[in-house]
Protein backbone atom coordinates (compact mmCIF):
# COMPACT_ATOMS: atom_id res chain seq x y z
CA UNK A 1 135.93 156.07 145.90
CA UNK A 2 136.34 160.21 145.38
CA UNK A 3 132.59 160.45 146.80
CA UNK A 4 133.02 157.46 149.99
CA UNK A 5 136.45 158.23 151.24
CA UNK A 6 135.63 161.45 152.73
CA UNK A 7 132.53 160.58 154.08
CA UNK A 8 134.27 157.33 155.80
CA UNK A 9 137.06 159.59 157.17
CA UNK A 10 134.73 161.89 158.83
CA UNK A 11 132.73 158.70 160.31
CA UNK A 12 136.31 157.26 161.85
CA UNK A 13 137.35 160.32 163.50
CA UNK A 14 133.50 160.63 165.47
CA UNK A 15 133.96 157.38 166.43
CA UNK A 16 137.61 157.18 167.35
CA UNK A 17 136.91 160.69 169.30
CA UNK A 18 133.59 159.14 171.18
CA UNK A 19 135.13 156.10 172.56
CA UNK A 20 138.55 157.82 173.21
CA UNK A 21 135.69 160.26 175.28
CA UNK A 22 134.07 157.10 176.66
CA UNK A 23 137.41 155.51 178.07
CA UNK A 24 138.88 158.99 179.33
CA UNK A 25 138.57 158.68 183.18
CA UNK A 26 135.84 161.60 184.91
CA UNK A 27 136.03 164.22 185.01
CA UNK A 28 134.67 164.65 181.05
CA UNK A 29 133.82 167.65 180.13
CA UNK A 30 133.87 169.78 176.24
CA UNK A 31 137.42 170.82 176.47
CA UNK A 32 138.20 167.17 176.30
CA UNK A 33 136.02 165.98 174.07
CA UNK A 34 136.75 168.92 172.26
CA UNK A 35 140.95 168.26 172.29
CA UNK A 36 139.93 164.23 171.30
CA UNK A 37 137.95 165.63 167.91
CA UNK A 38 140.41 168.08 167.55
CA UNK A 39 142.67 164.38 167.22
CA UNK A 40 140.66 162.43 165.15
CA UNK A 41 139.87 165.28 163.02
CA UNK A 42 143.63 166.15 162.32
CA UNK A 43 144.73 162.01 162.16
CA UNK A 44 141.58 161.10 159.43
CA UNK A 45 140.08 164.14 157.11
CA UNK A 46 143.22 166.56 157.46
CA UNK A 47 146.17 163.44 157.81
CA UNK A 48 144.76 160.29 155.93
CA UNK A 49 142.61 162.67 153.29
CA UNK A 50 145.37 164.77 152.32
CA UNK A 51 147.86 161.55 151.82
CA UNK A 52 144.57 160.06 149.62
CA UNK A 53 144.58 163.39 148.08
CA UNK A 54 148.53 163.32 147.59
CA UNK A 55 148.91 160.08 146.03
CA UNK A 56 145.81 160.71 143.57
CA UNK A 57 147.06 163.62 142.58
CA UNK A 58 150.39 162.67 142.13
CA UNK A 59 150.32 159.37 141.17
CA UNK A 60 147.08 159.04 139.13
CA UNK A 61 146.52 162.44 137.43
CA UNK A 62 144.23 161.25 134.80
CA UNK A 63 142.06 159.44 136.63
CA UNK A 64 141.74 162.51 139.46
CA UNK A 65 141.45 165.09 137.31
CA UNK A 66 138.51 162.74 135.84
CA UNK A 67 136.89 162.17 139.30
CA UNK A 68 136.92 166.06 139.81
CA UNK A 69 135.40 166.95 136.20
CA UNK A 70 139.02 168.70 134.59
CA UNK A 71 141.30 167.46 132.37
CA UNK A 72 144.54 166.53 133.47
CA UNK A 73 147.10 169.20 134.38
CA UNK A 74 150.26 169.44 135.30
CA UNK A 75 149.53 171.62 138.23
CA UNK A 76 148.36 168.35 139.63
CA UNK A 77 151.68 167.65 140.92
CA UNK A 78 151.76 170.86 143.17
CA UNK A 79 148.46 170.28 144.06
CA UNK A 80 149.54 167.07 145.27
CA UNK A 81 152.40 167.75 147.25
CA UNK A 82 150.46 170.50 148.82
CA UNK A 83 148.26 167.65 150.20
CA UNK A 84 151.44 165.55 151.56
CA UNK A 85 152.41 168.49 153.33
CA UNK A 86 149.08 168.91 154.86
CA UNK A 87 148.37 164.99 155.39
CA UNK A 88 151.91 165.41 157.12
CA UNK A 89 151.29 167.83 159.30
CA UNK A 90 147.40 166.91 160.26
CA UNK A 91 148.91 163.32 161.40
CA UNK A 92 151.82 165.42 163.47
CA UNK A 93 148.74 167.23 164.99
CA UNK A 94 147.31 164.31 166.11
CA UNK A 95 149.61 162.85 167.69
CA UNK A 96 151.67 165.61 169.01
CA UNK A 97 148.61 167.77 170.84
CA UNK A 98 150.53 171.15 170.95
CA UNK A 99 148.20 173.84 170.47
CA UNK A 100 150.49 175.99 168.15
CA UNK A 101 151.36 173.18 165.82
CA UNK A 102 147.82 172.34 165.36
CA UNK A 103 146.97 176.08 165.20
CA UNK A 104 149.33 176.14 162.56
CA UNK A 105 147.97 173.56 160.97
CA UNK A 106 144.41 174.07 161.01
CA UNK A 107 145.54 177.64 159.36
CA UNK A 108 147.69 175.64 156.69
CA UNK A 109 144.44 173.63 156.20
CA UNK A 110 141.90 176.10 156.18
CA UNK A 111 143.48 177.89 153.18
CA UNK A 112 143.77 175.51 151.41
CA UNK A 113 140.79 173.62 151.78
CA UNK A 114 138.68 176.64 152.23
CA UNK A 115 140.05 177.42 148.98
CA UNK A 116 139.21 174.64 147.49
CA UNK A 117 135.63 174.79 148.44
CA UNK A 118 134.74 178.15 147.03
CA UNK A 119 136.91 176.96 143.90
CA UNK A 120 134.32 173.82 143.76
CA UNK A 121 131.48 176.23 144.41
CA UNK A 122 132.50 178.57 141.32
CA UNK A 123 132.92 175.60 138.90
CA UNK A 124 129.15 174.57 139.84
CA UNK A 125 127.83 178.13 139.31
CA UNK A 126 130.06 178.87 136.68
CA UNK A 127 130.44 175.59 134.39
CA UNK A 128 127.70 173.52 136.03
CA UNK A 129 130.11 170.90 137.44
CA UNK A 130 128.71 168.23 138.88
CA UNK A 131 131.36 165.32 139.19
CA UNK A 132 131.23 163.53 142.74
CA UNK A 133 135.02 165.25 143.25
CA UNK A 134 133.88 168.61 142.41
CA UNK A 135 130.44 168.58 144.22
CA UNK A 136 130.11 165.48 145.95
CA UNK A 137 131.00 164.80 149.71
CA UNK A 138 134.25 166.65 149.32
CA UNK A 139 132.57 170.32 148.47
CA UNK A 140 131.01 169.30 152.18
CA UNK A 141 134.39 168.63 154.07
CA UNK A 142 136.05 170.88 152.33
CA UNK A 143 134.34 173.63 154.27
CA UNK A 144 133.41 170.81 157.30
CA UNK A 145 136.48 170.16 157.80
CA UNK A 146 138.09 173.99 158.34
CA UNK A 147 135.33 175.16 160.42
CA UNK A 148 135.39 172.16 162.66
CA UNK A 149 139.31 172.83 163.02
CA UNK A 150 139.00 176.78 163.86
CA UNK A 151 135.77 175.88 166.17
CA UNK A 152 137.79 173.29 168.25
CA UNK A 153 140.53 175.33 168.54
CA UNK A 154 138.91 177.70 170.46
CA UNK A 155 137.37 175.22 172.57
CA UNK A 156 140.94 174.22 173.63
CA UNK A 157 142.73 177.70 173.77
CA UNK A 158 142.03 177.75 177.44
CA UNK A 159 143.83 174.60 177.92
CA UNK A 160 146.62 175.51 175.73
CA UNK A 161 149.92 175.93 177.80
CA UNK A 162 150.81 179.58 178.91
CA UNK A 163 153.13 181.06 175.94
CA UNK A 164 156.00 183.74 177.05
């Protein structure tokens, strides 16, 4: 599950975003196919992944800390409810498409996921740590999913509303 559920996530919200593209009426152009990734990005690997994350974490300790190659810690509980808040705000994001919040969000995000990478990335070089939830799909959206967010944000800047 630890090595599918990311990959499916990231599947969802390029297809959700292509036909929400398709059906948009013309003219399409990249700032809205842009904004509808932005969406779909935000509702699926930031919102659904972090409330996976969450309830892994928080509710099955043993068997996450197993999937990621650690033994079980009690810092999984704050590693946890750091998720809910970010699952929480990435599915506010996506449904509430103000620039700021999802600014904010993508920044929230991109800490802590960003962190998270280069944490997976040390306990490869450093431990050889090869469990699917240390160096499976989620090393890959844990740095896809940050860079998309920043990226896409600046592709919709311009369409952001004037701030005084």
């Amino acid at each position: 599950m630890v090595f599918w559920v990311p990959i499916i996530a990231w599947i969802a919200a390029l297809v959700c975003a292509g036909l929400a593209v398709a059906r948009a009426p013309s003219p399409r152009g990249v700032r809205l196919a842009a904004d509808r990734l932005l969406r779909y990005i935000n509702l699926f690997p930031v919102g659904l992944i972090g409330l996976w994350a969450a309830l892994g974490h928080i509710a099955f300790p043993e068997e996450s800390a197993r999937a990621i190659g650690w033994a079980a810690s009690p810092f999984q509980f704050e590693v946890g409810v750091a998720n809910l808040g970010i699952g929480l705000a990435g599915i506010i994001a996506a449904i509430w498409s103000n620039w700021g919040f999802r600014a904010a969000t993508a920044v929230m995000t991109t800490g802590f996921l960003g962190g998270a990478a280069i944490g997976h990335l040390v306990q490869i070089a450093e431990t050889g740590n090869l469990a699917a939830g240390n160096a499976g799909p989620i090393l890959y959206t844990d740095a896809l999913t940050p860079l998309s967010l920043l990226v896409l944000l600046a592709l919709t800047f311009r369409s952001a509303p004037a701030r005084g």
